[in-house]
N, C-alpha and C. Protein backbone atom coordinates (compact mmCIF):
# COMPACT_ATOMS: atom_id res chain seq x y z
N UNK A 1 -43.21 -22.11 -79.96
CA UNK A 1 -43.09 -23.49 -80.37
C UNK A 1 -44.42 -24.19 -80.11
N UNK A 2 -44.86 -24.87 -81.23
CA UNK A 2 -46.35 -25.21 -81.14
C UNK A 2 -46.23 -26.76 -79.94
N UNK A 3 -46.69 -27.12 -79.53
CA UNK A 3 -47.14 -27.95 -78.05
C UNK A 3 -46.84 -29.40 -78.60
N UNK A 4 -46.89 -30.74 -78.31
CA UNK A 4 -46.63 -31.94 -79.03
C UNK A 4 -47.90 -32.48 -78.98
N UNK A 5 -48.00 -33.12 -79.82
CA UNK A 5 -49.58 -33.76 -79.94
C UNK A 5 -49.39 -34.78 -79.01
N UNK A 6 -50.53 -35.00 -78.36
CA UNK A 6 -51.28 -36.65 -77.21
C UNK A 6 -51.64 -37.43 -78.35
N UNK A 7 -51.29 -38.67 -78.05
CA UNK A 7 -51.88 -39.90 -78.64
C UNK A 7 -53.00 -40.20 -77.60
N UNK A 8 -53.56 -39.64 -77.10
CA UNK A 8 -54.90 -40.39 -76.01
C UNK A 8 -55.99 -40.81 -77.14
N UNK A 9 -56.10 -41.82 -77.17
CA UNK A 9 -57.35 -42.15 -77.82
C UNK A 9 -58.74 -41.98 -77.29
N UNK A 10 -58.67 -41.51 -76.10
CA UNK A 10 -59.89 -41.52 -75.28
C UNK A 10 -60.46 -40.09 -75.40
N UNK A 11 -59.48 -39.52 -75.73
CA UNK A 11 -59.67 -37.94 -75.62
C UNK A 11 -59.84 -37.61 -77.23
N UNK A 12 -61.15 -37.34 -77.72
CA UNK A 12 -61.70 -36.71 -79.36
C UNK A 12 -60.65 -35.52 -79.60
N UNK A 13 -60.74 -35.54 -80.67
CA UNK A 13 -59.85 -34.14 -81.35
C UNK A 13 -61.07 -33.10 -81.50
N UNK A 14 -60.90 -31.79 -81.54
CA UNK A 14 -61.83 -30.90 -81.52
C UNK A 14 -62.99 -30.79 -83.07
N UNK A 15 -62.65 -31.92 -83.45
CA UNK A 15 -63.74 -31.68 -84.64
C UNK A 15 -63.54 -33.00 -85.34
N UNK A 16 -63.87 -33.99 -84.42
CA UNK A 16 -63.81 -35.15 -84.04
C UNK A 16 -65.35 -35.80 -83.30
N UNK A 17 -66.13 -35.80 -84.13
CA UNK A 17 -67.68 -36.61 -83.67
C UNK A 17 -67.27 -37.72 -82.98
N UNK A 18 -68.03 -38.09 -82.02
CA UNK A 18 -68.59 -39.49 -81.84
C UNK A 18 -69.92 -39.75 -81.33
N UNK A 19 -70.23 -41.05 -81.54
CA UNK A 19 -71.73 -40.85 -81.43
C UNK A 19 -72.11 -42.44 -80.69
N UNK A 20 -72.33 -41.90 -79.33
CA UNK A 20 -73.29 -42.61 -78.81
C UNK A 20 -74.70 -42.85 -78.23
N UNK A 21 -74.69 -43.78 -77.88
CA UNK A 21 -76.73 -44.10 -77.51
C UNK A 21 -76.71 -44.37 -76.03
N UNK A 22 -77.68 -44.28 -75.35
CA UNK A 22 -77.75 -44.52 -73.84
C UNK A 22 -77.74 -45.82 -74.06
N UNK A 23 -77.19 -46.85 -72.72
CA UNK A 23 -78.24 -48.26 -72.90
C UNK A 23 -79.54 -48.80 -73.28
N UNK A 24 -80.43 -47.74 -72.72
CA UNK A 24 -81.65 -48.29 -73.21
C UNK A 24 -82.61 -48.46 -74.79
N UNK A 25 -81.35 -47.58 -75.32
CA UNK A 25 -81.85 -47.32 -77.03
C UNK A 25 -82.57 -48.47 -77.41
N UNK A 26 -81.53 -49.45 -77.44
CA UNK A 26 -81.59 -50.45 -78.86
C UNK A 26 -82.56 -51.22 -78.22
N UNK A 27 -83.15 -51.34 -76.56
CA UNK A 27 -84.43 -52.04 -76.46
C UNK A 27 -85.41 -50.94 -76.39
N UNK A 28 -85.74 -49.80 -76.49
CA UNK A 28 -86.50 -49.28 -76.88
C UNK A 28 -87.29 -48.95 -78.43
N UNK A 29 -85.72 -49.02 -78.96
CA UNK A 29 -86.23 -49.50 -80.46
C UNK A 29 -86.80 -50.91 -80.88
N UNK A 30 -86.34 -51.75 -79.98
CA UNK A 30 -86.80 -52.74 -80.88
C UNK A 30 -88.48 -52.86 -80.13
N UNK A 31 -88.64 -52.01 -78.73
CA UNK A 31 -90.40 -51.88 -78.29
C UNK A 31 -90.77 -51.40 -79.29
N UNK A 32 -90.76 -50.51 -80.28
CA UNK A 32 -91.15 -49.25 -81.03
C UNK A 32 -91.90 -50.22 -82.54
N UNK A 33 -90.26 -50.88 -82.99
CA UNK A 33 -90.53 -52.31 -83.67
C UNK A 33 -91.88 -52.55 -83.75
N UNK A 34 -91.71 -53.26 -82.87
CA UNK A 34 -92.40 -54.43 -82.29
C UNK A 34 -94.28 -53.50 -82.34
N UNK A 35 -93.95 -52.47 -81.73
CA UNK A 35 -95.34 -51.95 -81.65
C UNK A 35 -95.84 -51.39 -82.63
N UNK A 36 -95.13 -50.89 -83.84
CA UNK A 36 -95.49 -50.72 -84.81
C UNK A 36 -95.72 -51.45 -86.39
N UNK A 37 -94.93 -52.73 -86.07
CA UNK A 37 -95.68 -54.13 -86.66
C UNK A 37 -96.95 -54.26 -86.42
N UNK A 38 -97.18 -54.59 -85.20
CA UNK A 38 -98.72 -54.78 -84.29
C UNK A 38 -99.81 -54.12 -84.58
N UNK A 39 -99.53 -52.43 -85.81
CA UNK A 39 -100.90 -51.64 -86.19
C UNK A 39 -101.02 -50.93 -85.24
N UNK A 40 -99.74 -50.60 -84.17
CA UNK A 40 -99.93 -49.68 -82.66
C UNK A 40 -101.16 -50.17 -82.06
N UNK A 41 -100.94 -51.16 -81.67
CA UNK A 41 -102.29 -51.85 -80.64
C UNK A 41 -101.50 -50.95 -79.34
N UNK A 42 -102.89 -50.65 -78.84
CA UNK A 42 -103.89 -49.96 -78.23
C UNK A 42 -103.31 -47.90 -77.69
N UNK A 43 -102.97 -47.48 -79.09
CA UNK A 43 -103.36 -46.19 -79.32
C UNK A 43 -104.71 -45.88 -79.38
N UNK A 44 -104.93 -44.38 -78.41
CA UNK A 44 -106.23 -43.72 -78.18
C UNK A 44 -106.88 -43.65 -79.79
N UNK A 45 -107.90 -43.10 -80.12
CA UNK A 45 -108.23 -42.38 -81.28
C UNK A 45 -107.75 -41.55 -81.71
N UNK A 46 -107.61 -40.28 -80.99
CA UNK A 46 -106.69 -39.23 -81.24
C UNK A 46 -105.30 -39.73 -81.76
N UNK A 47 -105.09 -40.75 -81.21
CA UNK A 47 -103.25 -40.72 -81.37
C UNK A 47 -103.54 -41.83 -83.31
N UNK A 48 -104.28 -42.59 -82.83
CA UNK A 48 -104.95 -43.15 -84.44
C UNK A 48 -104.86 -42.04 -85.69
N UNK A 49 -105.57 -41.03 -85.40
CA UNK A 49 -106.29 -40.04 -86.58
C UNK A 49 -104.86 -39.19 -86.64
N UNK A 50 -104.18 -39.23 -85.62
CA UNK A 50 -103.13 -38.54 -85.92
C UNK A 50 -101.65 -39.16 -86.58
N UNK A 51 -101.35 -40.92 -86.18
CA UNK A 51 -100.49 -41.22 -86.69
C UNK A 51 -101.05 -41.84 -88.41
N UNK A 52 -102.51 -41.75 -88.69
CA UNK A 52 -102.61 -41.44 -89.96
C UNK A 52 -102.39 -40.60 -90.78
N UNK A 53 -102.50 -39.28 -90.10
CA UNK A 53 -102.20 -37.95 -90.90
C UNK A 53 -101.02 -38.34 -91.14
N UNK A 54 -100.09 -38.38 -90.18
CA UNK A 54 -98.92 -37.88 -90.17
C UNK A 54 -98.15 -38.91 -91.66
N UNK A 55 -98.74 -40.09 -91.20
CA UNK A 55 -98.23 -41.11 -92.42
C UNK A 55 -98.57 -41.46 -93.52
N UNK A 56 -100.26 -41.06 -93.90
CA UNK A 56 -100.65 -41.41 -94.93
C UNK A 56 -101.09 -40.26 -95.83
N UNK A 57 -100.88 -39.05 -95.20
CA UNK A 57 -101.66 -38.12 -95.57
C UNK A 57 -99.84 -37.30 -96.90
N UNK A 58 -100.46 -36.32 -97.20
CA UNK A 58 -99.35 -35.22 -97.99
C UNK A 58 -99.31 -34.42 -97.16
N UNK A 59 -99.14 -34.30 -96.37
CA UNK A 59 -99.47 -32.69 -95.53
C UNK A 59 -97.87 -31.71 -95.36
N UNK A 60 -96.98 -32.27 -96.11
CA UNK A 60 -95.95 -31.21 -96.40
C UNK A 60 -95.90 -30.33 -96.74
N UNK A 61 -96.81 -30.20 -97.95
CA UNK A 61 -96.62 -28.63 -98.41
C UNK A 61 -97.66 -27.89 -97.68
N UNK A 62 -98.53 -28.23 -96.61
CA UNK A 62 -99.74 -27.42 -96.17
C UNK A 62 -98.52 -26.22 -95.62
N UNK A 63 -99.44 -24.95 -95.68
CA UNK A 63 -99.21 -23.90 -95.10
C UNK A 63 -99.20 -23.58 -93.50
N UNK A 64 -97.66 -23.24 -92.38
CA UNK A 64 -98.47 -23.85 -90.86
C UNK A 64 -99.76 -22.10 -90.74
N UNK A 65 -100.38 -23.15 -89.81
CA UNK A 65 -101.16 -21.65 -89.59
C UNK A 65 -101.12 -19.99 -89.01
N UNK A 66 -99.84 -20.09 -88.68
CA UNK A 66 -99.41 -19.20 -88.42
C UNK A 66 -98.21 -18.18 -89.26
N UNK A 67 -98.30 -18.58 -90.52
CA UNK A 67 -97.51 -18.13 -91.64
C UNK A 67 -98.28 -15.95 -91.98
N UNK A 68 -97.62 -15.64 -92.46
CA UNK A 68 -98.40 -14.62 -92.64
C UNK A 68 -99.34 -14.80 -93.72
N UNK A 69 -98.61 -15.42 -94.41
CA UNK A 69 -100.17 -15.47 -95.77
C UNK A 69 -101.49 -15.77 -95.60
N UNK A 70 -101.45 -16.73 -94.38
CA UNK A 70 -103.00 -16.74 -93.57
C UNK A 70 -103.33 -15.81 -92.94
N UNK A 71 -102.69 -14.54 -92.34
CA UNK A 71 -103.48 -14.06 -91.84
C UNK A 71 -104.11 -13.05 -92.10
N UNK A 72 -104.80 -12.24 -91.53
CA UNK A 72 -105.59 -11.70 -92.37
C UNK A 72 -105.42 -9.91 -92.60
């Protein structure tokens, strides 16, 4: 005889998501915001040349360097 189902609402069903955030999310996002309105005032150079690549550049289809077709 199969078992009776719980009404616990507290308790997820086994294929049953939920999705939460720590407290500090939503003010860390809105630092993130905030700092990336601003032009990321005061990123190194490195972190500059790199959050350009990453955003302005195509670099999706590059090959990573460790693919076999590069090597030799």
């Amino acid at each position: 005889m199969p078992r009776k189902k719980k009404d616990d609402v507290d308790q997820p069903g086994l294929l049953d998501a939920r999705v939460s955030t720590a407290p500090c999310v939503p003010g860390i996002r809105d630092k993130v915001k905030a700092w990336r309105e601003g032009c990321y005032k005061g990123v190194t150079v490195t972190t500059r040349i790199l959050l350009n690549h990453w955003f302005y550049t195509d670099h999706r289809h590059e090959p990573a360097a460790f693919t076999p077709a590069l090597l030799p």
